[in-house]
C-alpha atoms as a PDB file:
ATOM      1  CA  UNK A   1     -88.694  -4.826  26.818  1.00  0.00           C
ATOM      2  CA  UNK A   2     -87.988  -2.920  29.953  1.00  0.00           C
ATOM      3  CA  UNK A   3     -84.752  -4.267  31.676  1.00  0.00           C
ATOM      4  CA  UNK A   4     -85.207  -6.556  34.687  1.00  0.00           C
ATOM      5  CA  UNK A   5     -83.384  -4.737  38.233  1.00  0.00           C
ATOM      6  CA  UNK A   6     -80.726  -6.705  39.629  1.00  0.00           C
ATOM      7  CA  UNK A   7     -79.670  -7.106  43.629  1.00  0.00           C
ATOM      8  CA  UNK A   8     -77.208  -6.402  45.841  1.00  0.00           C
ATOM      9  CA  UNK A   9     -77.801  -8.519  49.151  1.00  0.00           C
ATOM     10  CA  UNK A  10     -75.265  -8.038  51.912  1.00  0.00           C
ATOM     11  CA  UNK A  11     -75.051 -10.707  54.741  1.00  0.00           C
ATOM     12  CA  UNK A  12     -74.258  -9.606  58.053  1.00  0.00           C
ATOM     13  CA  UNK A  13     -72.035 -12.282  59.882  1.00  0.00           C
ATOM     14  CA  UNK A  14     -70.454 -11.991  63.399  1.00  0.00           C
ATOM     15  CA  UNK A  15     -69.955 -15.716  64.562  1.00  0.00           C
ATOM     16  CA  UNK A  16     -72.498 -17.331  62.351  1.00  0.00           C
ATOM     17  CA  UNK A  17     -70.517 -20.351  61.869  1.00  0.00           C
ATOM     18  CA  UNK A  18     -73.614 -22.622  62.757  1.00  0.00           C
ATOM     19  CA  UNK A  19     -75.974 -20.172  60.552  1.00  0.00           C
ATOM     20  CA  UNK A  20     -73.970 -18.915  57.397  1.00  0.00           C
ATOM     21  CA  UNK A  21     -74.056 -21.245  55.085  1.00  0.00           C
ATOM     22  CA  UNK A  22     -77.467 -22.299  55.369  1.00  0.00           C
ATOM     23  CA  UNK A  23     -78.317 -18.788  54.754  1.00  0.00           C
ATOM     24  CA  UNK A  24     -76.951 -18.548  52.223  1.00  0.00           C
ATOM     25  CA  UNK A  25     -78.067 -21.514  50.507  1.00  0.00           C
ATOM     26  CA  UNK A  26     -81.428 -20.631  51.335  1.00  0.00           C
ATOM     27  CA  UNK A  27     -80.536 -17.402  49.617  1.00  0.00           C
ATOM     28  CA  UNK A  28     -79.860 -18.436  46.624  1.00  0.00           C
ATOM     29  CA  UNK A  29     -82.345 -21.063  46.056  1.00  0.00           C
ATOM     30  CA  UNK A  30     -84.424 -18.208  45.642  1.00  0.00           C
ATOM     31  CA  UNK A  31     -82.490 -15.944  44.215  1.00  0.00           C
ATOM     32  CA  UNK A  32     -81.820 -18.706  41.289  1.00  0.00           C
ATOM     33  CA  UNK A  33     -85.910 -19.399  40.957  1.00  0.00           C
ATOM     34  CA  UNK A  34     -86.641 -16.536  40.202  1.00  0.00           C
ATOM     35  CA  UNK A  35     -83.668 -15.719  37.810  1.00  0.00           C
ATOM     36  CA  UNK A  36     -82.825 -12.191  39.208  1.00  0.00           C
ATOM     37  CA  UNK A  37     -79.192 -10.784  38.597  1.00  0.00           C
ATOM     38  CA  UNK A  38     -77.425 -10.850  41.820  1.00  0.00           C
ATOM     39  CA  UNK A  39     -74.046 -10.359  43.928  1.00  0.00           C
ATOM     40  CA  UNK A  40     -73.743 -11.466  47.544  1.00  0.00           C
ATOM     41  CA  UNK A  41     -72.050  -9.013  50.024  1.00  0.00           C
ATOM     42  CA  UNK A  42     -70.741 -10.766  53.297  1.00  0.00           C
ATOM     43  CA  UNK A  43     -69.109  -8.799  55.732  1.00  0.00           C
ATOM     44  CA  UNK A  44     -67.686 -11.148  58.230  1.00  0.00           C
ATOM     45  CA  UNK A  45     -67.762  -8.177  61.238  1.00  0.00           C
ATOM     46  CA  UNK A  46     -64.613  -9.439  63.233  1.00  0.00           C
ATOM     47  CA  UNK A  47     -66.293 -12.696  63.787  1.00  0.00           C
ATOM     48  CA  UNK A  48     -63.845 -15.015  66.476  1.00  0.00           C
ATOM     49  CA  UNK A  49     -65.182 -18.315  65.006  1.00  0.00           C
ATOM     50  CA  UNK A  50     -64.777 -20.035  61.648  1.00  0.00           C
ATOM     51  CA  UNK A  51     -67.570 -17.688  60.307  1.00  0.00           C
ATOM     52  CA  UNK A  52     -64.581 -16.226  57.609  1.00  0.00           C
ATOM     53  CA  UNK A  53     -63.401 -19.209  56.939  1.00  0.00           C
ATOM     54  CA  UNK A  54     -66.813 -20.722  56.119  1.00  0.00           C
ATOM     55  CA  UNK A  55     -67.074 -17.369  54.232  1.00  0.00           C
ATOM     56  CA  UNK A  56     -64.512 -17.849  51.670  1.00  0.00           C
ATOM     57  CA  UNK A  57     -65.437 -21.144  50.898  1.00  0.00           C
ATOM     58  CA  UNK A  58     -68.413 -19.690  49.846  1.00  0.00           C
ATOM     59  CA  UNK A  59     -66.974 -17.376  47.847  1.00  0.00           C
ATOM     60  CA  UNK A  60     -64.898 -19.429  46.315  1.00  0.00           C
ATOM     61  CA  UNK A  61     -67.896 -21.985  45.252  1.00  0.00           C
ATOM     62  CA  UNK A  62     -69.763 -18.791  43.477  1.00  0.00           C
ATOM     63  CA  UNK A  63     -68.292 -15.685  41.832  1.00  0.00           C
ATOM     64  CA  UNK A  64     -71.044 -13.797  42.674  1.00  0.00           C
ATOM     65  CA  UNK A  65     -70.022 -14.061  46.593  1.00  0.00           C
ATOM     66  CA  UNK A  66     -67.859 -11.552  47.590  1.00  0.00           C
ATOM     67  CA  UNK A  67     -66.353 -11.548  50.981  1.00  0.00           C
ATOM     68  CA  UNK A  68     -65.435  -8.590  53.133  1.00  0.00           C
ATOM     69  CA  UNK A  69     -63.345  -8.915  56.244  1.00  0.00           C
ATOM     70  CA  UNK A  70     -63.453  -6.641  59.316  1.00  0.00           C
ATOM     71  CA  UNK A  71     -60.411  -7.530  61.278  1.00  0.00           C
ATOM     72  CA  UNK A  72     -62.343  -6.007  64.856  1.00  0.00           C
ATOM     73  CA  UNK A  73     -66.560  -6.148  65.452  1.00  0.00           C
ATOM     74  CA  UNK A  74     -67.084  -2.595  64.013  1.00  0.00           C
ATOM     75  CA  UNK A  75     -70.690  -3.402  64.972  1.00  0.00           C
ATOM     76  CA  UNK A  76     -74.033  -3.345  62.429  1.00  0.00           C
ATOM     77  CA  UNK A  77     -74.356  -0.189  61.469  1.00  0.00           C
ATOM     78  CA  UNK A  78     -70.581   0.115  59.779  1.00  0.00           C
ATOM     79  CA  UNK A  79     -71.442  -3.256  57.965  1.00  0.00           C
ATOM     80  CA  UNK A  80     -74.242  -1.807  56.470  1.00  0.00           C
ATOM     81  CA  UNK A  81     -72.417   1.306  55.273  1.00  0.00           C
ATOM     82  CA  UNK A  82     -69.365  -1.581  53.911  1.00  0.00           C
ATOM     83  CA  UNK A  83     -72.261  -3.573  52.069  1.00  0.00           C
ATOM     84  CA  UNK A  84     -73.822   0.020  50.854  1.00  0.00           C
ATOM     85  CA  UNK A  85     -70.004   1.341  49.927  1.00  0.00           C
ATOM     86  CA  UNK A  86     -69.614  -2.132  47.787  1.00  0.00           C
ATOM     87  CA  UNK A  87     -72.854  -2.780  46.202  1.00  0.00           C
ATOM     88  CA  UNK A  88     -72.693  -2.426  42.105  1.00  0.00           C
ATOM     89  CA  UNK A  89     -76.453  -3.618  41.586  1.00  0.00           C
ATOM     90  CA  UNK A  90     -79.607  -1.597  40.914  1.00  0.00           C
ATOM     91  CA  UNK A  91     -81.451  -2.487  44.254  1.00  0.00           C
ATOM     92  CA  UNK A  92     -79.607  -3.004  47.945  1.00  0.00           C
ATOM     93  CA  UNK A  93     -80.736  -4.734  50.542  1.00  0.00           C
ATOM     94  CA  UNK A  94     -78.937  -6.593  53.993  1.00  0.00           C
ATOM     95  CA  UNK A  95     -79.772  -9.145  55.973  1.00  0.00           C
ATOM     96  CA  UNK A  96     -78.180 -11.037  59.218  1.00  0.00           C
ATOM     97  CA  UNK A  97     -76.508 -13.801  58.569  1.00  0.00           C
ATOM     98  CA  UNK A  98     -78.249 -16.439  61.298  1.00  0.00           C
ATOM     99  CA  UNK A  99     -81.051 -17.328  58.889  1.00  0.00           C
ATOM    100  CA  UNK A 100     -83.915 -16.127  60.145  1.00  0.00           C
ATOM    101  CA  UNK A 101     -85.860 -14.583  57.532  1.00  0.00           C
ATOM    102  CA  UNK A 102     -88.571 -16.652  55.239  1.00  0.00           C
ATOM    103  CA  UNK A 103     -86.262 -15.855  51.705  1.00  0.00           C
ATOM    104  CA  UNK A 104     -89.406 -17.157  49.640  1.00  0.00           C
ATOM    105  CA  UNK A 105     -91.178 -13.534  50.576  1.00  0.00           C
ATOM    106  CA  UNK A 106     -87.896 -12.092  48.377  1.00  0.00           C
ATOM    107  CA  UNK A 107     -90.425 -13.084  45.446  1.00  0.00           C
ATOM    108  CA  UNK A 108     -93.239 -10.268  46.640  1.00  0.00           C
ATOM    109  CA  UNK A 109     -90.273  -7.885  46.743  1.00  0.00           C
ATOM    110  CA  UNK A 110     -89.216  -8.724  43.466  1.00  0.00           C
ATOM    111  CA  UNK A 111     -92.497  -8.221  41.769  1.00  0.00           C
ATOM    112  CA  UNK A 112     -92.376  -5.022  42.619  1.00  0.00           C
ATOM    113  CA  UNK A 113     -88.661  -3.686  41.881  1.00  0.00           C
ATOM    114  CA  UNK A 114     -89.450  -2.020  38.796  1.00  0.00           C
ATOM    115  CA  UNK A 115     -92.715   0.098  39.988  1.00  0.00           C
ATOM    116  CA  UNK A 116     -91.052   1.406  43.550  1.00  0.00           C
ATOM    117  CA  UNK A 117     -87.435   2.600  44.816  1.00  0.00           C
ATOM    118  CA  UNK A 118     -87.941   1.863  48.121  1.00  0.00           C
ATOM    119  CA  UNK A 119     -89.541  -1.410  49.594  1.00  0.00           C
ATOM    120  CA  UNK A 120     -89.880  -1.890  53.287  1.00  0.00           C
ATOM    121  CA  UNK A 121     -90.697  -5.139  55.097  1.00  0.00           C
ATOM    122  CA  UNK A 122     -92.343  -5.565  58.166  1.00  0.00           C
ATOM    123  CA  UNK A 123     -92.975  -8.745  59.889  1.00  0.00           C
ATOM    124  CA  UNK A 124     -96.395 -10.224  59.204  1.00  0.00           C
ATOM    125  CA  UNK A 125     -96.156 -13.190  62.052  1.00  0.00           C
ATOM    126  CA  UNK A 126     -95.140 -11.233  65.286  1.00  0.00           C
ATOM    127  CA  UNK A 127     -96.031 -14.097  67.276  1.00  0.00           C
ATOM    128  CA  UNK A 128     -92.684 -15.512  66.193  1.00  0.00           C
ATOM    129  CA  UNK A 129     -90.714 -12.640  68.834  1.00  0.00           C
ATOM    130  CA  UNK A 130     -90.853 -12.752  72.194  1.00  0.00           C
ATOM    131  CA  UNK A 131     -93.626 -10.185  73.398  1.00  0.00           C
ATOM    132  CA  UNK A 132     -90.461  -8.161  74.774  1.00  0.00           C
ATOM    133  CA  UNK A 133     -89.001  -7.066  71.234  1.00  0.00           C
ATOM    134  CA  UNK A 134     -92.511  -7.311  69.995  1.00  0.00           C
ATOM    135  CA  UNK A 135     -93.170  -4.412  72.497  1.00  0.00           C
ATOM    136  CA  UNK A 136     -90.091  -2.388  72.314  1.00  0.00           C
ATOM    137  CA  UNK A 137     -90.380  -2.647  68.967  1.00  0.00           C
ATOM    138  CA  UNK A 138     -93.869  -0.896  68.737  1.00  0.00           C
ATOM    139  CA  UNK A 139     -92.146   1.548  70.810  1.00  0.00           C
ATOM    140  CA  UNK A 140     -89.496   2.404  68.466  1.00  0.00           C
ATOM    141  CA  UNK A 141     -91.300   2.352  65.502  1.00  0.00           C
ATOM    142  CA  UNK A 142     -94.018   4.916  67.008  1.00  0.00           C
ATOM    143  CA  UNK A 143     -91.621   7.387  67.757  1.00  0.00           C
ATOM    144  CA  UNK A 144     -90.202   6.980  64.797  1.00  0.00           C
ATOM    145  CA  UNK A 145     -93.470   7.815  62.450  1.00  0.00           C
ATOM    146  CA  UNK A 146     -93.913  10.555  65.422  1.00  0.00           C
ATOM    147  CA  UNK A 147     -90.522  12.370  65.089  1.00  0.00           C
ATOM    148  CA  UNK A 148     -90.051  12.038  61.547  1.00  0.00           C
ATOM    149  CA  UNK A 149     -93.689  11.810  59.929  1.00  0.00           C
ATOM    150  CA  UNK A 150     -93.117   8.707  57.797  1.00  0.00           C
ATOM    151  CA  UNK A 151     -95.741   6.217  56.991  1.00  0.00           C
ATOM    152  CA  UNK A 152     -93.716   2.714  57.828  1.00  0.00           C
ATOM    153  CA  UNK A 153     -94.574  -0.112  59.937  1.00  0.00           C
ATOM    154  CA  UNK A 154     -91.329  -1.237  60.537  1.00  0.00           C
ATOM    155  CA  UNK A 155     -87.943   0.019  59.734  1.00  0.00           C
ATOM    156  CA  UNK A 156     -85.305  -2.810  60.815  1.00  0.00           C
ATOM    157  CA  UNK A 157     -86.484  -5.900  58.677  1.00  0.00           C
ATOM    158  CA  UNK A 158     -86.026  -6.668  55.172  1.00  0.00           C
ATOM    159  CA  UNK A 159     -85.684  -3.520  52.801  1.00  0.00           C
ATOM    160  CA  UNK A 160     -85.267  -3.381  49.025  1.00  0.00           C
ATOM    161  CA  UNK A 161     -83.517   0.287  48.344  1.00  0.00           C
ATOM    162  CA  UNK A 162     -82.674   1.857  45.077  1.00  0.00           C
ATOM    163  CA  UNK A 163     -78.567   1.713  45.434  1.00  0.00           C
ATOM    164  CA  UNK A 164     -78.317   5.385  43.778  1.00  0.00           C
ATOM    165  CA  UNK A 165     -79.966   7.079  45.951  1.00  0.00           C
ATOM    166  CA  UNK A 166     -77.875   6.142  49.170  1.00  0.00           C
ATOM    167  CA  UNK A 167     -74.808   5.116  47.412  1.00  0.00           C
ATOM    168  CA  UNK A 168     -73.147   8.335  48.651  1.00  0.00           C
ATOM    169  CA  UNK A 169     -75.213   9.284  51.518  1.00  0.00           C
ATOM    170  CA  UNK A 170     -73.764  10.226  54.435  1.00  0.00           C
ATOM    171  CA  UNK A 171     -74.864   8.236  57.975  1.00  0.00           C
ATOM    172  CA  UNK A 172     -73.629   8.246  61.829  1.00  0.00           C
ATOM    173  CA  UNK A 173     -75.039   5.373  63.310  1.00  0.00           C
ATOM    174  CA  UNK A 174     -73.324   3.177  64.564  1.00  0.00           C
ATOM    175  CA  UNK A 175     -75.908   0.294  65.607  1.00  0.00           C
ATOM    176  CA  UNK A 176     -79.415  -1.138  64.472  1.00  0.00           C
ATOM    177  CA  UNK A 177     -80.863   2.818  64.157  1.00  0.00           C
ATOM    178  CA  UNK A 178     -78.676   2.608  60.891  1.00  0.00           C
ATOM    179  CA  UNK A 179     -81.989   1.104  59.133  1.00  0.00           C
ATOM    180  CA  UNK A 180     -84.090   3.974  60.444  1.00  0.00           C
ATOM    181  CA  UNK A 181     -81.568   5.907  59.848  1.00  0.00           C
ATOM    182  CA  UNK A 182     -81.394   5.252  56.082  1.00  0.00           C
ATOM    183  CA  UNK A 183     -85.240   4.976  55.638  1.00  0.00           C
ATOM    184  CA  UNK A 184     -86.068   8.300  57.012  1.00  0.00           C
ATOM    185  CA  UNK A 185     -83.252  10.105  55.127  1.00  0.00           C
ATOM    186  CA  UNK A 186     -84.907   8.482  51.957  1.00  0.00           C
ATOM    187  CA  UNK A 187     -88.034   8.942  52.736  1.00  0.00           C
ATOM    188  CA  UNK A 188     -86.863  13.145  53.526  1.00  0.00           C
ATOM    189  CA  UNK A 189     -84.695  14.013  51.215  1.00  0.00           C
ATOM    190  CA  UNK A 190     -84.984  11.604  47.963  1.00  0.00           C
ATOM    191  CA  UNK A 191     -88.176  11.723  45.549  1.00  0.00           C
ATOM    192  CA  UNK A 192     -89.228   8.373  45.936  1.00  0.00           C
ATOM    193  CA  UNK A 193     -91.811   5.550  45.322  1.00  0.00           C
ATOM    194  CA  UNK A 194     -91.980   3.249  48.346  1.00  0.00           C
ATOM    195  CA  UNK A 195     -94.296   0.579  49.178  1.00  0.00           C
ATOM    196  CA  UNK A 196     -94.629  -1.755  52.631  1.00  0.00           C
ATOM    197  CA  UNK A 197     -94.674  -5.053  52.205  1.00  0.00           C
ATOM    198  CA  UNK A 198     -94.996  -8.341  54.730  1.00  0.00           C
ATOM    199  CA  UNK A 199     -92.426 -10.760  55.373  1.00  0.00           C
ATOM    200  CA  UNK A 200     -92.009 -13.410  57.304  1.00  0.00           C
ATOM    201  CA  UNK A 201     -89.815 -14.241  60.345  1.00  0.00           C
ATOM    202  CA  UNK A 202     -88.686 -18.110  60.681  1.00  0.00           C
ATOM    203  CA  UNK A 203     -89.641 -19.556  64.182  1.00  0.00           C
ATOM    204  CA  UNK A 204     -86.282 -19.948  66.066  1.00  0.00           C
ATOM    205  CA  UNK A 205     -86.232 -21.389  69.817  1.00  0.00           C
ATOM    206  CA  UNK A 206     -83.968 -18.509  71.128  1.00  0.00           C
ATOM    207  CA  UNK A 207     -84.311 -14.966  70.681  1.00  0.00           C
ATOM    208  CA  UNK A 208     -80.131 -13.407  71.161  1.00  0.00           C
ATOM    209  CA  UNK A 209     -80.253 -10.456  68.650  1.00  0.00           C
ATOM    210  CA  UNK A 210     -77.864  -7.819  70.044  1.00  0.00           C
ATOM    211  CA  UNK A 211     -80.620  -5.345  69.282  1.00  0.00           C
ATOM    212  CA  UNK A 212     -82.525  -5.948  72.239  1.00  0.00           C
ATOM    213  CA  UNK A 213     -79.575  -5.212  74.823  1.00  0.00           C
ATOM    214  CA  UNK A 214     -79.534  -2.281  76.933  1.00  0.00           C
ATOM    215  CA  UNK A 215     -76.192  -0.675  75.227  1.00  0.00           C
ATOM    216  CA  UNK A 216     -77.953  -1.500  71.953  1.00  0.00           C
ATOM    217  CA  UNK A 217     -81.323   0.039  72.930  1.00  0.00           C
ATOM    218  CA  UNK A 218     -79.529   3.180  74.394  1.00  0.00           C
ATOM    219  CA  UNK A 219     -77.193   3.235  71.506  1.00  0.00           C
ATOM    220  CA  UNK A 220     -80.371   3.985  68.908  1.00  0.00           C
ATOM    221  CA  UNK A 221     -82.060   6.528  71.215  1.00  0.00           C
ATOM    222  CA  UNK A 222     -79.014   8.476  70.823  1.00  0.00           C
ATOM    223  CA  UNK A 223     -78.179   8.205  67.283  1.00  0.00           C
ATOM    224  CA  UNK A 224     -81.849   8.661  66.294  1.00  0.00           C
ATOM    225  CA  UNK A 225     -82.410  11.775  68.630  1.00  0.00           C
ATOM    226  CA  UNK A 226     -79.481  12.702  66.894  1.00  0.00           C
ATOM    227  CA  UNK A 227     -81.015  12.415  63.706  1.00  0.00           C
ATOM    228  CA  UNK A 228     -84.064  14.429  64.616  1.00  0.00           C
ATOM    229  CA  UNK A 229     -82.078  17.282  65.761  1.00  0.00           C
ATOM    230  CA  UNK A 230     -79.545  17.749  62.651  1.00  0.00           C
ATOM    231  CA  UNK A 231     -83.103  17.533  60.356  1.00  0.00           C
ATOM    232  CA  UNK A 232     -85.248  19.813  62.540  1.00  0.00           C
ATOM    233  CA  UNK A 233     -82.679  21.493  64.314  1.00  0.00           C
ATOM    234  CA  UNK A 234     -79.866  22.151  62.221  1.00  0.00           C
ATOM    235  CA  UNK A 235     -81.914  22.102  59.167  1.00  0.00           C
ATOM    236  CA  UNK A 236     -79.443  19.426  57.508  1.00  0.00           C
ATOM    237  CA  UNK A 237     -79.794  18.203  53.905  1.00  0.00           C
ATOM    238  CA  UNK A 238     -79.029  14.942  52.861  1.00  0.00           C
END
């Protein structure tokens, strides 16, 4: 009988005190229903609140929470490399920490962990943005498939990615492009079987993700023009 994969899940937490736990324990309902191996990842990013407190309670409920502190905001993109750095599972994938994703669409992702090394999510109910990231998001993404030639509808949702084949990758982002970032590189330079899949965005009242800002916005035009030139350019191998 061909092994089951297991999952590494890192949560991305910078003042989530109101949002962590239930994350979490949304998390692992479904984590627990559908009996998948799994470690939790939280990287409390400098978080000002009592987001590491909350943190290490959690850890301390469930051995398969780990907890890792930044003692400044490094910022997303670091966090990501901390949770990819850490992860000892078969599959990676990260997620904010303010519980906004639909966890039951985890099961579609699982279904298909043992036919694909890369799974990529892209949000199936749109209406649940404001029609300003719904916009510059169609932006990004279009460049993206432009500059890079990869066939993705989205690249900064929910991901399921083979751990070994970014494990020791090398990245410079710094922000949100870090997703892109990691999916093009994969997508480039790694022989790999990738599917899209839906998921699911939970309706929230407010819309304060630090990836629509200005800084935030400029901050992935750099890092991802970056990109284009060290592949095209340079002729870098990853």
């Amino acid at each position: 009988m061909k092994k089951k994969s297991s999952l590494s899940i890192g949560i991305l937490a910078y003042n989530e005190e109101d949002n962590l736990k239930d994350t979490i324990i949304d998390l692992l309902k479904v984590l627990k229903k559908h009996k998948i191996d799994y470690e939790i990842i939280i990287v409390n990013d400098g978080s000002i609140d009592k987001t590491p407190l909350i943190a290490e309670k959690l850890a301390k409920k469930n051995i398969k929470i780990r907890v890792i502190h930044h003692k400044i905001n490094k910022g997303v993109g670091l966090a990501i490399v901390n949770v990819i750095r850490n992860a000892s599972k078969d599959f990676l994938a990260y997620i904010p920490g303010d519980n906004q994703f639909n966890y039951e669409n985890i099961a579609e992702y699982i279904k298909h962990l043992g036919n694909y090394d890369l799974i990529v999510g892209y949000i199936s109910n749109k209406e649940n943005r404001n029609i300003y990231r719904r916009i510059a998001s169609y932006i990004f993404i279009s460049i993206i498939k432009m500059l890079f030639h990869i066939d993705v509808q989205y690249t900064n949702g929910l991901n399921f990615i083979k751990t070994d084949l970014i494990k020791d990758m090398e990245f410079t982002s710094k922000g949100h492009s870090i997703s892109s970032e990691i999916i093009i590189k994969v997508m480039k330079f790694r022989k790999v079987r990738y599917k899209n899949v839906e998921f699911k965005l939970l309706k929230k009242e407010t819309d304060t993700s630090t990836a629509f800002k200005w800084r935030s916005i400029l901050n992935s035009a750099y890092y991802t023009a970056l990109l284009w030139k060290n592949i095209y350019i340079n002729k870098k191998n990853y």
